[in-house]
Every structure is written in C-alpha cells, then in structure tokens.
PDB file of N, CA and C in Angstrom:
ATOM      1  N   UNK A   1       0.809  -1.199   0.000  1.00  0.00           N
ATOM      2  CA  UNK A   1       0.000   0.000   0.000  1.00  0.00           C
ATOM      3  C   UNK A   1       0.857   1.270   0.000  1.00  0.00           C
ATOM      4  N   UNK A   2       1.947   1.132   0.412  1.00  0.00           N
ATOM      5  CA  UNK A   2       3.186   2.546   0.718  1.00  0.00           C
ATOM      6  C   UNK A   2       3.099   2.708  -0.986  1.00  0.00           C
ATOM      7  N   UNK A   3       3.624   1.744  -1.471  1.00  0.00           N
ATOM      8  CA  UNK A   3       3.756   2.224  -3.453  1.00  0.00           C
ATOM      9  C   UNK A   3       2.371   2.973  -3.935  1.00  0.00           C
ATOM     10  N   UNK A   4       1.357   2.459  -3.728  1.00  0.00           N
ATOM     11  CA  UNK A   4       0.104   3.295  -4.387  1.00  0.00           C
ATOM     12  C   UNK A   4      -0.108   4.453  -3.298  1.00  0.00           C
ATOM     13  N   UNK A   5       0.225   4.870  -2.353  1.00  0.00           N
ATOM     14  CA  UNK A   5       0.122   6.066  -1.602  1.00  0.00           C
ATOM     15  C   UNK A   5       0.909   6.813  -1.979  1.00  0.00           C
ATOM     16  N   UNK A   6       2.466   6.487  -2.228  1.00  0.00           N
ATOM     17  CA  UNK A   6       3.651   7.671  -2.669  1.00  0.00           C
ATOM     18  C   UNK A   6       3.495   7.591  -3.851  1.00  0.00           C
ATOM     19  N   UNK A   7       2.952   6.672  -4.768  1.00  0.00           N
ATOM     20  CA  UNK A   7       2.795   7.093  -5.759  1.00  0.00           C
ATOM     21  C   UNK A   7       1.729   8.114  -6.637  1.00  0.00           C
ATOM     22  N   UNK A   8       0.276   7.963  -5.406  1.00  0.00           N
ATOM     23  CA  UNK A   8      -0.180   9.036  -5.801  1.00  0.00           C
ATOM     24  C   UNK A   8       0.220  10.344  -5.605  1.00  0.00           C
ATOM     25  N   UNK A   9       0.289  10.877  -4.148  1.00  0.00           N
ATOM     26  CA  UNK A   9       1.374  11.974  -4.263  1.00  0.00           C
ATOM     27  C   UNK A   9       2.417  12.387  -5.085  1.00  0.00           C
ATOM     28  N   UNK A  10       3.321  11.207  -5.546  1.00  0.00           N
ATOM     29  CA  UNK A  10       4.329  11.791  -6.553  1.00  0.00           C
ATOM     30  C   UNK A  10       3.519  12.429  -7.834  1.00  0.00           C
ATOM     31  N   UNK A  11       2.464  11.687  -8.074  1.00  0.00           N
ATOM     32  CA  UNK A  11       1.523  11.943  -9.566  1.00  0.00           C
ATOM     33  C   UNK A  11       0.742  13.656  -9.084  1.00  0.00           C
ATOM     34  N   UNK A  12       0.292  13.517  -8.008  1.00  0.00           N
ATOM     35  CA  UNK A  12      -0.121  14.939  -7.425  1.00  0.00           C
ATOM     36  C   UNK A  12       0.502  16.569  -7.738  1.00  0.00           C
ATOM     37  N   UNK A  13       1.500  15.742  -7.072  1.00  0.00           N
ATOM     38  CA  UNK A  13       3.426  16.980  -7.034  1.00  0.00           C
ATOM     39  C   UNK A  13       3.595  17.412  -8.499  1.00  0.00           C
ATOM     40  N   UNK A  14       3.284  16.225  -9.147  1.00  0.00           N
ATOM     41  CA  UNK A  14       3.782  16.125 -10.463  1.00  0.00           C
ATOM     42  C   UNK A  14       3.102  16.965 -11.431  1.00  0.00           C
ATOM     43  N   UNK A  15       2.088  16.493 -11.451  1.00  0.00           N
ATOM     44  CA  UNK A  15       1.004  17.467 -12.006  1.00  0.00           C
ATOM     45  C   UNK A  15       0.865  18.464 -12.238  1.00  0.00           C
ATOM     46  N   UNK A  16       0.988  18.954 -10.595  1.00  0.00           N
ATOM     47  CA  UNK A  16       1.113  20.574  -9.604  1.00  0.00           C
ATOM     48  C   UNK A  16       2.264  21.414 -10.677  1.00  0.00           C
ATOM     49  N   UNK A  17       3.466  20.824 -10.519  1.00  0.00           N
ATOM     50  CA  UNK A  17       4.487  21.287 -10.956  1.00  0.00           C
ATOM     51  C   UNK A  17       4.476  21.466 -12.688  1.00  0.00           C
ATOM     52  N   UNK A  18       4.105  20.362 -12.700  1.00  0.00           N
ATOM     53  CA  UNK A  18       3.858  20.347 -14.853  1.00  0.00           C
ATOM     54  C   UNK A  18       2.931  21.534 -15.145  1.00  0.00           C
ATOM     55  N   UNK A  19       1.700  21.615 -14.363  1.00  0.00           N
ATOM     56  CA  UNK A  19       0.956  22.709 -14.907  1.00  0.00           C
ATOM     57  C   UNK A  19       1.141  24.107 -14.775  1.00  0.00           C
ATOM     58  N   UNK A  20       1.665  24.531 -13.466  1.00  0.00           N
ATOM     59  CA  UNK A  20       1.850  25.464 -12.557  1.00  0.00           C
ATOM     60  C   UNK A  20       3.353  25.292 -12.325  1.00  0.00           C
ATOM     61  N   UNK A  21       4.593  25.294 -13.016  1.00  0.00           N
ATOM     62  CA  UNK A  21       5.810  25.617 -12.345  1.00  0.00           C
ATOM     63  C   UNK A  21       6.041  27.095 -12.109  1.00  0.00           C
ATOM     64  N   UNK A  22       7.103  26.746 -11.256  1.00  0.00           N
ATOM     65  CA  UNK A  22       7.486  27.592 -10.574  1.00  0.00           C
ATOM     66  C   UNK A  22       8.448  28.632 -11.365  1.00  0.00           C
ATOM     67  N   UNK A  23       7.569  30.034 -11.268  1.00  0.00           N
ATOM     68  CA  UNK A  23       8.310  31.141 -12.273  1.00  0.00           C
ATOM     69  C   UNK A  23       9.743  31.451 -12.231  1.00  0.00           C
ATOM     70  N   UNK A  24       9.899  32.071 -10.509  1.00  0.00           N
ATOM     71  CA  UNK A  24      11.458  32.287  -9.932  1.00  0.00           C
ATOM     72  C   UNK A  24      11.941  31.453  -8.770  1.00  0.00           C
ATOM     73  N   UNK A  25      13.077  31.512  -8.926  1.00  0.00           N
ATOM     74  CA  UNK A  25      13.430  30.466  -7.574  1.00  0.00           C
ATOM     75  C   UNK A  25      13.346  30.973  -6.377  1.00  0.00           C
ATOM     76  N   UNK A  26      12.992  29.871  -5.532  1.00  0.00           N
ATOM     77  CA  UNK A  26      12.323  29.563  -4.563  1.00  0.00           C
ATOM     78  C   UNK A  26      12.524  28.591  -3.579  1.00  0.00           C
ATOM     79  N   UNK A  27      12.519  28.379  -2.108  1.00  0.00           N
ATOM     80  CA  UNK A  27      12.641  27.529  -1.197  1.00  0.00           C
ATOM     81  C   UNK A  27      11.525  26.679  -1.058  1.00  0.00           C
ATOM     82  N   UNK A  28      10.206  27.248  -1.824  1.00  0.00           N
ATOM     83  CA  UNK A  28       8.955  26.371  -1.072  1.00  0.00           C
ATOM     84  C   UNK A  28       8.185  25.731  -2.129  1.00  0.00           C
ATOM     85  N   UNK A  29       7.979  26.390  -3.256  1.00  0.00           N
ATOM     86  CA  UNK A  29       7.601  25.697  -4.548  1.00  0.00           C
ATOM     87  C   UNK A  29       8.561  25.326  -5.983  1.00  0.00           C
ATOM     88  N   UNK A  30       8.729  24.026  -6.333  1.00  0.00           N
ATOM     89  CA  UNK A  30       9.438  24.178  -7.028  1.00  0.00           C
ATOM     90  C   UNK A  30      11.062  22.970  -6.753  1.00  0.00           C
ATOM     91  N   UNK A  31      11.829  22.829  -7.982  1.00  0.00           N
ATOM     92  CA  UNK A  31      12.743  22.054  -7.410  1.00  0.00           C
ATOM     93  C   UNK A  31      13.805  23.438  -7.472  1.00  0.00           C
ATOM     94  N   UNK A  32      14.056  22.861  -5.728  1.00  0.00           N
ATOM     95  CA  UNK A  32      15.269  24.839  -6.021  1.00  0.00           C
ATOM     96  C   UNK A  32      16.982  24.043  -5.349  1.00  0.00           C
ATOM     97  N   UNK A  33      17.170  23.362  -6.175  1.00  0.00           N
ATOM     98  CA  UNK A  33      18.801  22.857  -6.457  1.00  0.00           C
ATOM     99  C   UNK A  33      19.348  24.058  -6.547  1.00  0.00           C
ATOM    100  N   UNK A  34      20.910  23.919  -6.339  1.00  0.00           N
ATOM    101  CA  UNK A  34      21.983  25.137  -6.366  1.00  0.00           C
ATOM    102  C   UNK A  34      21.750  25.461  -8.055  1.00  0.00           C
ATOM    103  N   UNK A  35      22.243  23.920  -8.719  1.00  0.00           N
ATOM    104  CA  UNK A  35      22.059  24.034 -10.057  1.00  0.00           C
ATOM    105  C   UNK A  35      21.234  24.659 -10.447  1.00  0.00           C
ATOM    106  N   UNK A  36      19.718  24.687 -10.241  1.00  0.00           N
ATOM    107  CA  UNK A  36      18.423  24.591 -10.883  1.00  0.00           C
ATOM    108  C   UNK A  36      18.700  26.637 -10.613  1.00  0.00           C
ATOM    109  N   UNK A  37      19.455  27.146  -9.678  1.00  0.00           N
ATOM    110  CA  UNK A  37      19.433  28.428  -9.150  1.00  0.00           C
ATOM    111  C   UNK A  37      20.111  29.190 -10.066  1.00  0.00           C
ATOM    112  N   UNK A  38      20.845  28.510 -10.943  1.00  0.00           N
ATOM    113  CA  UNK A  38      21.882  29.013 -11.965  1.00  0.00           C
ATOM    114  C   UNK A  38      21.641  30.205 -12.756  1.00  0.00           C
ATOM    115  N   UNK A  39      20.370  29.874 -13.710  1.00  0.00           N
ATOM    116  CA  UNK A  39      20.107  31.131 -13.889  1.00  0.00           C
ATOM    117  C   UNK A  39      18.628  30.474 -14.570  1.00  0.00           C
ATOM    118  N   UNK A  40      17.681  31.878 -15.391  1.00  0.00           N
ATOM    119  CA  UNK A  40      16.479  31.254 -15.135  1.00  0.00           C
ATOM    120  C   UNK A  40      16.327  30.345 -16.290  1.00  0.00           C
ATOM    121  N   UNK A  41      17.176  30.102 -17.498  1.00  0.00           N
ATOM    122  CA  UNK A  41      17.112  28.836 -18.354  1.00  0.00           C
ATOM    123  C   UNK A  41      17.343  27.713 -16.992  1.00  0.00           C
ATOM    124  N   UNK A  42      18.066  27.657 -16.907  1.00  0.00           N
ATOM    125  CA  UNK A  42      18.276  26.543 -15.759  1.00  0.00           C
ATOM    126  C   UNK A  42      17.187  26.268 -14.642  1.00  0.00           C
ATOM    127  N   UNK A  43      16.619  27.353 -14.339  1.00  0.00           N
ATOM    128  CA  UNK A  43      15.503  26.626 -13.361  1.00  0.00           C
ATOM    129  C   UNK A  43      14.233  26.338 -14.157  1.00  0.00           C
ATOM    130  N   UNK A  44      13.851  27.237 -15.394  1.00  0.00           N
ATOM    131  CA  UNK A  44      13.117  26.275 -16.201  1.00  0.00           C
ATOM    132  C   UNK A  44      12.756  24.939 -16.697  1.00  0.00           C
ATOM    133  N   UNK A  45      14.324  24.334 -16.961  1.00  0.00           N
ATOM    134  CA  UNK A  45      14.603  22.932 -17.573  1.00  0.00           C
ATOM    135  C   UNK A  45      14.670  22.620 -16.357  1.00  0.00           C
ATOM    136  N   UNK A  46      14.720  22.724 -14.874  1.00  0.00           N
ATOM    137  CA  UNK A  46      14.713  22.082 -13.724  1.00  0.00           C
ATOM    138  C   UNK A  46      13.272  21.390 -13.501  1.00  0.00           C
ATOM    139  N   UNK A  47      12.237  22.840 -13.610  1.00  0.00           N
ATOM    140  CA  UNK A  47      11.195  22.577 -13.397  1.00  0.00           C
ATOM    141  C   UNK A  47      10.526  21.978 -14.529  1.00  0.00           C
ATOM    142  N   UNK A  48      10.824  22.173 -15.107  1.00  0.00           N
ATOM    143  CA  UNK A  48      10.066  20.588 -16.338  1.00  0.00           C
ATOM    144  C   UNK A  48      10.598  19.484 -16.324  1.00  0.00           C
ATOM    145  N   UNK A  49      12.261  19.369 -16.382  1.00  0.00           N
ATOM    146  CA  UNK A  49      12.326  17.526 -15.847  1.00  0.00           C
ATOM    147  C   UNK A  49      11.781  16.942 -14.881  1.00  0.00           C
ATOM    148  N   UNK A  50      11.646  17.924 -13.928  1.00  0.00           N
ATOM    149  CA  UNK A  50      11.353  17.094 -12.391  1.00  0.00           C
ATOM    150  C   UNK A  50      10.015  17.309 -12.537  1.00  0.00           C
ATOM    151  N   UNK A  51       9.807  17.807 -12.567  1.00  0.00           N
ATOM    152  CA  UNK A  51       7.851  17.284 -12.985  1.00  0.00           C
ATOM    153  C   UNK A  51       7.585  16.000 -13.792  1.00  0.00           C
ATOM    154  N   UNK A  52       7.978  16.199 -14.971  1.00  0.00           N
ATOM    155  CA  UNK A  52       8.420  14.886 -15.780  1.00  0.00           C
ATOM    156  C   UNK A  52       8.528  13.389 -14.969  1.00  0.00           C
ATOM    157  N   UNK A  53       9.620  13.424 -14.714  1.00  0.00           N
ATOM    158  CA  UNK A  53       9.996  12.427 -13.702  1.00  0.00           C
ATOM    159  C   UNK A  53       9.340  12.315 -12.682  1.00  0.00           C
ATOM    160  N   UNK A  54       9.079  13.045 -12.009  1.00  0.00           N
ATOM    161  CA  UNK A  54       8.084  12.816 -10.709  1.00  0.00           C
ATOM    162  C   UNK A  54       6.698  12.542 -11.357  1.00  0.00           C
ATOM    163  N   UNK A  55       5.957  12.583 -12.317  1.00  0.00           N
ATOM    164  CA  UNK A  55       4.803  11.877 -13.218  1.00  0.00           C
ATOM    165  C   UNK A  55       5.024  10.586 -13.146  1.00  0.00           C
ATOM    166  N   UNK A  56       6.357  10.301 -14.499  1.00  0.00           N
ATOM    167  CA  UNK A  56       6.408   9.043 -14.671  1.00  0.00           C
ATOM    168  C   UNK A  56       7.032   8.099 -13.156  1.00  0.00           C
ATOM    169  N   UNK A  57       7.916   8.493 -12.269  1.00  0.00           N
ATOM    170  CA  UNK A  57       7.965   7.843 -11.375  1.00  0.00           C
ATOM    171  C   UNK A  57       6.756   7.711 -10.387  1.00  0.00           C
ATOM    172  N   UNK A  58       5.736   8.272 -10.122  1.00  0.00           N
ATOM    173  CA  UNK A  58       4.850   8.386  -9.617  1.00  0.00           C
ATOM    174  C   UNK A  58       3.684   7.289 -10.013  1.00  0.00           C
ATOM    175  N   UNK A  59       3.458   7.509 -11.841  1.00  0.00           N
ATOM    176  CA  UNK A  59       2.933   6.552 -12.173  1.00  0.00           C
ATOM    177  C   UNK A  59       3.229   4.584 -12.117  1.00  0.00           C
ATOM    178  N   UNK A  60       4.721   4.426 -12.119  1.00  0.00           N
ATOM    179  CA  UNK A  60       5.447   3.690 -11.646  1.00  0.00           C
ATOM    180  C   UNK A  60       5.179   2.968 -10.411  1.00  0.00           C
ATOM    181  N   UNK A  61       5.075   4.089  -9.205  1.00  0.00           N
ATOM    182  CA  UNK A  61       5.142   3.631  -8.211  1.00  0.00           C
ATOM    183  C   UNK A  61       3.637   3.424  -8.104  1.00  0.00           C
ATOM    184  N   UNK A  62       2.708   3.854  -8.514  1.00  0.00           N
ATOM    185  CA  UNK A  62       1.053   3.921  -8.621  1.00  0.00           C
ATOM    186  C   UNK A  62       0.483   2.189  -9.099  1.00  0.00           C
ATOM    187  N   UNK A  63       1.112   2.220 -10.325  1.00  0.00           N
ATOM    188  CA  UNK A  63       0.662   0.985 -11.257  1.00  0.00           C
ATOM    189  C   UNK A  63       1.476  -0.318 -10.430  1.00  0.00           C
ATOM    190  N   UNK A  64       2.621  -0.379  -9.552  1.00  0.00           N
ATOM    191  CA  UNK A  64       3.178  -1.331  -8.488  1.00  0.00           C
ATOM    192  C   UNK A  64       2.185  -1.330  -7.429  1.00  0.00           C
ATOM    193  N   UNK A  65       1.759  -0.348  -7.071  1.00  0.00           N
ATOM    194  CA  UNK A  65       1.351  -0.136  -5.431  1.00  0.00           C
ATOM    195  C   UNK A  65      -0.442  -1.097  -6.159  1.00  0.00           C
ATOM    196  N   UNK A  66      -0.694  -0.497  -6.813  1.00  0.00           N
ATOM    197  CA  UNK A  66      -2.320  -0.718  -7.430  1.00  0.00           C
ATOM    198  C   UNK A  66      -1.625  -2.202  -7.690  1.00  0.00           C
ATOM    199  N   UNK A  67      -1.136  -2.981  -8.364  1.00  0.00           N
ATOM    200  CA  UNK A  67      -0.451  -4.919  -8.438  1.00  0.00           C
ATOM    201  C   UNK A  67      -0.589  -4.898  -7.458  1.00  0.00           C
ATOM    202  N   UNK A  68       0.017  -4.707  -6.601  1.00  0.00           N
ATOM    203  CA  UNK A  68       0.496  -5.601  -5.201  1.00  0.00           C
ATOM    204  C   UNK A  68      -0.941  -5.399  -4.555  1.00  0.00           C
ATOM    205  N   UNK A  69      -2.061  -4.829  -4.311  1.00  0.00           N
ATOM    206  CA  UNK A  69      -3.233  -4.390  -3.778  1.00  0.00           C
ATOM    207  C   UNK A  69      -4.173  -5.375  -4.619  1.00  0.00           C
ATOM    208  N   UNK A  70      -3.896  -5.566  -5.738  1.00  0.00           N
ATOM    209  CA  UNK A  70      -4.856  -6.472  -6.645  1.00  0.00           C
ATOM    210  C   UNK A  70      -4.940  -7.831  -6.314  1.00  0.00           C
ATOM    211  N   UNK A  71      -3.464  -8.292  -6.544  1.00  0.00           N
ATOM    212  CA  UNK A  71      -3.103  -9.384  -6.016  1.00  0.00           C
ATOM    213  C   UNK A  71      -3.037  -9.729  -4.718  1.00  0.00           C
ATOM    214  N   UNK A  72      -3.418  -8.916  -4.125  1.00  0.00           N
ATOM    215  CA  UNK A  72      -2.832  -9.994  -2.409  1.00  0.00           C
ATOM    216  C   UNK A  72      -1.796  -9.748  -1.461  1.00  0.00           C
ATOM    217  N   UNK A  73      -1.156  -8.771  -2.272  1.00  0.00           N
ATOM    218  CA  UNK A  73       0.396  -9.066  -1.513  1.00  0.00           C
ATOM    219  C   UNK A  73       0.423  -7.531  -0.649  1.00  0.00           C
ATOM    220  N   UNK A  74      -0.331  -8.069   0.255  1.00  0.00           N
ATOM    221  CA  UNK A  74       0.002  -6.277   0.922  1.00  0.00           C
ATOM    222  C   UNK A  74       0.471  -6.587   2.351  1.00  0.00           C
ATOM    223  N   UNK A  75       0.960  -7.651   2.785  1.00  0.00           N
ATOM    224  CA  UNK A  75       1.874  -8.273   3.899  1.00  0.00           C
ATOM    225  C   UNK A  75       3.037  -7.819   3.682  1.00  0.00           C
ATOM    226  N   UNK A  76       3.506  -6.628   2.900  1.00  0.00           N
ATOM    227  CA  UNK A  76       5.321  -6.498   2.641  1.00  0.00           C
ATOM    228  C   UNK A  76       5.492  -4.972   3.284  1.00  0.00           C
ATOM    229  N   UNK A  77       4.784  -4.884   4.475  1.00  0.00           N
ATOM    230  CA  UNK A  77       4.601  -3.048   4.542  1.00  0.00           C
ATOM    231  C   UNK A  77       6.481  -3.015   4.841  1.00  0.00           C
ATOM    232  N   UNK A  78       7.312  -3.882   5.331  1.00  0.00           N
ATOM    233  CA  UNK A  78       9.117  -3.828   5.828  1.00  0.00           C
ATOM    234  C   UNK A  78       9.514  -3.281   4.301  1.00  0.00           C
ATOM    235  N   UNK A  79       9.276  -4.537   3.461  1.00  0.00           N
ATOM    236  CA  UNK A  79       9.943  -4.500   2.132  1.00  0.00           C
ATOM    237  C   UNK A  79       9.611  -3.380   1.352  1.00  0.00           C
ATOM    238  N   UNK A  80       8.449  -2.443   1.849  1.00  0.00           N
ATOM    239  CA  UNK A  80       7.934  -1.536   0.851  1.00  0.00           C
ATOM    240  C   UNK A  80       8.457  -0.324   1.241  1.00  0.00           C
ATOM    241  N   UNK A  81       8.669  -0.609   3.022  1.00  0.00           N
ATOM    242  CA  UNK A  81       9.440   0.481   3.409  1.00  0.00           C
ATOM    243  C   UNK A  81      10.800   0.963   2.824  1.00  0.00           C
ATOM    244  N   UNK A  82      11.364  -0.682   2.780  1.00  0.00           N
ATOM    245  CA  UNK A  82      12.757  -0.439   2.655  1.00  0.00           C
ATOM    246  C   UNK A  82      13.088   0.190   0.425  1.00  0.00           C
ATOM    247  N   UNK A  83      12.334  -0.395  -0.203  1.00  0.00           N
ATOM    248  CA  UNK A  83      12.509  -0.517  -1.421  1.00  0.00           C
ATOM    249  C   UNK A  83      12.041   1.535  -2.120  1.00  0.00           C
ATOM    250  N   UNK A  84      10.578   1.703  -0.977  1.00  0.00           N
ATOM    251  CA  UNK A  84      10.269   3.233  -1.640  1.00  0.00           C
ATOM    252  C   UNK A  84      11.512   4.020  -1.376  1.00  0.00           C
ATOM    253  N   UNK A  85      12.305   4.179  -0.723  1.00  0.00           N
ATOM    254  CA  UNK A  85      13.645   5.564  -1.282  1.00  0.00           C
ATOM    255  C   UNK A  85      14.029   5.270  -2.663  1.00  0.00           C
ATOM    256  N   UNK A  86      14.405   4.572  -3.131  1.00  0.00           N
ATOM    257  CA  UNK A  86      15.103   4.141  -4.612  1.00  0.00           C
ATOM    258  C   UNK A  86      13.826   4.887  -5.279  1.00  0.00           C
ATOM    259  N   UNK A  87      12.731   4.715  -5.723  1.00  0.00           N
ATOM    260  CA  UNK A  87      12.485   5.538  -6.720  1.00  0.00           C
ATOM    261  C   UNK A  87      12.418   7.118  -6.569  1.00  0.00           C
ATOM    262  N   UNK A  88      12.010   7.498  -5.292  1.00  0.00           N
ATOM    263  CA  UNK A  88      11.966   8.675  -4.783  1.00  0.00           C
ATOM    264  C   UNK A  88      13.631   9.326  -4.978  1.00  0.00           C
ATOM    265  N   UNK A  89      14.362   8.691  -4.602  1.00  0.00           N
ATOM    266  CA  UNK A  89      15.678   9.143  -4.764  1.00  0.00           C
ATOM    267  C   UNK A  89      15.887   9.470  -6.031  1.00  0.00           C
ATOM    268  N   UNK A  90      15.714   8.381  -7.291  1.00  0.00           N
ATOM    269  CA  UNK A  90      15.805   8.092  -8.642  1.00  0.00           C
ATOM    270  C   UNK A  90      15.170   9.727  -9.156  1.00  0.00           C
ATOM    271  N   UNK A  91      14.011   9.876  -8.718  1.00  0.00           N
ATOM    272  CA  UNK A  91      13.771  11.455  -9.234  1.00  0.00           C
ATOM    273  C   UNK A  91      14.582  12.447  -8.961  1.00  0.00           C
ATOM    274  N   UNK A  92      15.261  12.584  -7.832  1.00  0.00           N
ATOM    275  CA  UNK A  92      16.171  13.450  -7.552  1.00  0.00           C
ATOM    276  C   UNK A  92      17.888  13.606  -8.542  1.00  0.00           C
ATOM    277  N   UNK A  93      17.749  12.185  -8.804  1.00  0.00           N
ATOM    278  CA  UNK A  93      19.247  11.680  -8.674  1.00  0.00           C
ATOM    279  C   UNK A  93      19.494  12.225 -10.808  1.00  0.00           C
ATOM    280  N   UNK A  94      18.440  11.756 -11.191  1.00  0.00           N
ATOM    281  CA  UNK A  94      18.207  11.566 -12.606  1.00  0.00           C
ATOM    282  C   UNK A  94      17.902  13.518 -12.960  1.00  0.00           C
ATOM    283  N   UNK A  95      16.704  14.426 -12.273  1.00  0.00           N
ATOM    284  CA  UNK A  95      16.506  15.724 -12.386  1.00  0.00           C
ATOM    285  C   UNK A  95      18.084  16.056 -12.488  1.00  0.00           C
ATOM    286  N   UNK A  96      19.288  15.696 -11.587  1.00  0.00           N
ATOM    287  CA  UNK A  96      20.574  16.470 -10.992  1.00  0.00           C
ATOM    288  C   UNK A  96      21.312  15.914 -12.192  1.00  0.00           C
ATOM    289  N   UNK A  97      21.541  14.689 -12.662  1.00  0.00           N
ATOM    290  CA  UNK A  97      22.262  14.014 -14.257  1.00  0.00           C
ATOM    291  C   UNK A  97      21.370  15.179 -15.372  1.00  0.00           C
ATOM    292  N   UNK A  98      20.609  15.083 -15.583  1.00  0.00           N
ATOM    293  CA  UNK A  98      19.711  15.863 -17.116  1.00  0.00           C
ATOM    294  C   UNK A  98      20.372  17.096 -16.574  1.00  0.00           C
ATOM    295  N   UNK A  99      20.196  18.065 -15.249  1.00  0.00           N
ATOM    296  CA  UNK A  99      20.910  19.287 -14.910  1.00  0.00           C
ATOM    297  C   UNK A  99      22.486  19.632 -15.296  1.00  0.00           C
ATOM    298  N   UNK A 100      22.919  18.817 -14.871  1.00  0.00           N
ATOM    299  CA  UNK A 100      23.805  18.665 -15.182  1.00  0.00           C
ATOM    300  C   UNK A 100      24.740  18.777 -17.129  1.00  0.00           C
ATOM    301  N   UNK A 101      24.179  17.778 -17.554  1.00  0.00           N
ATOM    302  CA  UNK A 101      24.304  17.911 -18.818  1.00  0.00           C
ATOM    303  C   UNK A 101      23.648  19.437 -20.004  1.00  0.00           C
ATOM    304  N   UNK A 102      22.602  19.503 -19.012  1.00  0.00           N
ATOM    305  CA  UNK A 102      22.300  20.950 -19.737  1.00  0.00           C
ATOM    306  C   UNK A 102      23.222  21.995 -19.225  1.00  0.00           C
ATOM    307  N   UNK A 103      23.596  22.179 -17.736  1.00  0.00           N
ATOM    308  CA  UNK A 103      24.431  23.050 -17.921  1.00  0.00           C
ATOM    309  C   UNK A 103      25.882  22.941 -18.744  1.00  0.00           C
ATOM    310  N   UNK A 104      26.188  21.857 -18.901  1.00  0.00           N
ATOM    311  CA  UNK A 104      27.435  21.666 -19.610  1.00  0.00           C
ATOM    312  C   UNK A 104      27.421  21.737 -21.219  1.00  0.00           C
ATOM    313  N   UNK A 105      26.339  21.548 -21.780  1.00  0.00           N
ATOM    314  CA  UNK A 105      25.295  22.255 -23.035  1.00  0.00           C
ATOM    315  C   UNK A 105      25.669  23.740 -23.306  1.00  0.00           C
ATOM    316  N   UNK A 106      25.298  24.897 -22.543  1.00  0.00           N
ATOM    317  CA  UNK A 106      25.021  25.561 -22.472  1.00  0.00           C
ATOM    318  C   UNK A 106      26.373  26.397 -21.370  1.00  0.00           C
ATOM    319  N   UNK A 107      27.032  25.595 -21.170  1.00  0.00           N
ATOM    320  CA  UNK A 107      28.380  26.836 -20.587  1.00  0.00           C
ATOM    321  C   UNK A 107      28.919  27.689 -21.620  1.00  0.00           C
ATOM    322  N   UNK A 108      29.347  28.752 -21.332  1.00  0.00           N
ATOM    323  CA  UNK A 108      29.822  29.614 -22.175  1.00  0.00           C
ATOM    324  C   UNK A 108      31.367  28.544 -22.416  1.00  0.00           C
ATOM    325  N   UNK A 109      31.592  29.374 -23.971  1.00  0.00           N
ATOM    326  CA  UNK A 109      33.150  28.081 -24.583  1.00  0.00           C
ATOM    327  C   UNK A 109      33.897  29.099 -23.818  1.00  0.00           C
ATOM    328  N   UNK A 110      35.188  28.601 -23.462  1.00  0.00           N
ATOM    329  CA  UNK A 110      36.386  28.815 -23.250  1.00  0.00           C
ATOM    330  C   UNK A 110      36.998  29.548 -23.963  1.00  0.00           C
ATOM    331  N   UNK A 111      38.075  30.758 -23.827  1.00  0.00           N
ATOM    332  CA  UNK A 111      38.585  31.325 -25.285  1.00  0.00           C
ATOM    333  C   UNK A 111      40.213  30.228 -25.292  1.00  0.00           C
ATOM    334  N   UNK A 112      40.387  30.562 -26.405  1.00  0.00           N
ATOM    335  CA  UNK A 112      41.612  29.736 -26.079  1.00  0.00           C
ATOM    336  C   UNK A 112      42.469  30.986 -25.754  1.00  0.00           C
ATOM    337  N   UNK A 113      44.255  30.433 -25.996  1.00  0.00           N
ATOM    338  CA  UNK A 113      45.225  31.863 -25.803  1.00  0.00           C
ATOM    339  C   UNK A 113      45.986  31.670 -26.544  1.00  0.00           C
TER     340      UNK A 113
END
C-alpha cells in the first residue's frame, strides 16, 4: 500500500508542478537545487524535468502499489518500506544528471590563448 500512496502523491506533485511551475526560484515551490538556481534557463529545464519524472515515477510507483493491492500481496509493509527511497531518490538523482548535462550544453566556450 506505501507504493500506491507515494505514488499518488508523486503523480499529485507532479502534475502541480507540470501545470503550474514555478516562475522564480524559490525555497517552497518548485525544485530549487543550487544548479536549478543558476540562472532562469536553468531553473526552467529544472522545473520541467522534475515534474516529468516525478509523473512518470509516480505513475510507476502507482501501477506497483495498485499490483500488489490487486493481487494480495500487501503483507510487505518492511519490504515496501525499505525498497520506496530508490524511486523517490531516482527522481532526484536523474533531475541532478539531465541538470547537469544541460548546464554543460550551455556553458559559455572557453577562449583559447
């Protein structure tokens, strides 16, 4: 039941954020990484991957939590404890890789000498 509960919330967040992101950065709405603070291309593409990802991980964790509830298997509340950080993390971890690569996209070139 932990997977179809965090997973609706993640789908919630997700939503929230896809429809309604967050204009300027911010501590309370929004993903507000150092990165994502960079400048406002950067917190743009912040706030659309991680919405993104927090959808599809959400749905993920939704369409598991909804199996395991169908079938029977809702005796694993240890295992569900222990297993929900990994995707929750996975949104974080994956938003900070895509960040990453866009800022390195998008650094100003080097001059040579």
């Amino acid at each position: 039941m932990i997977f179809l509960y965090v997973g609706i919330i993640m789908l919630v967040i997700g939503f929230c954020f896809f429809l309604f992101p967050a204009k300027k950065p911010n501590l309370i709405y929004g993903y507000p990484s150092v990165l994502a603070k960079k400048s406002g291309e950067h917190w743009r593409y912040a706030q659309k991957v991680n919405s993104l990802f927090l959808l599809a991980v959400g749905l993920l964790c939704t369409l598991i939590g909804f199996w395991l509830k169908e079938t029977g298997n809702t005796n694993y509340f240890i295992a569900e404890m222990l297993l929900i950080p990994f995707p929750i993390i996975g949104v974080f971890a994956g938003t900070e890789e895509l960040l990453q690569r866009f800022d390195r996209r998008h650094a100003p070139k080097e001059t040579e000498r």
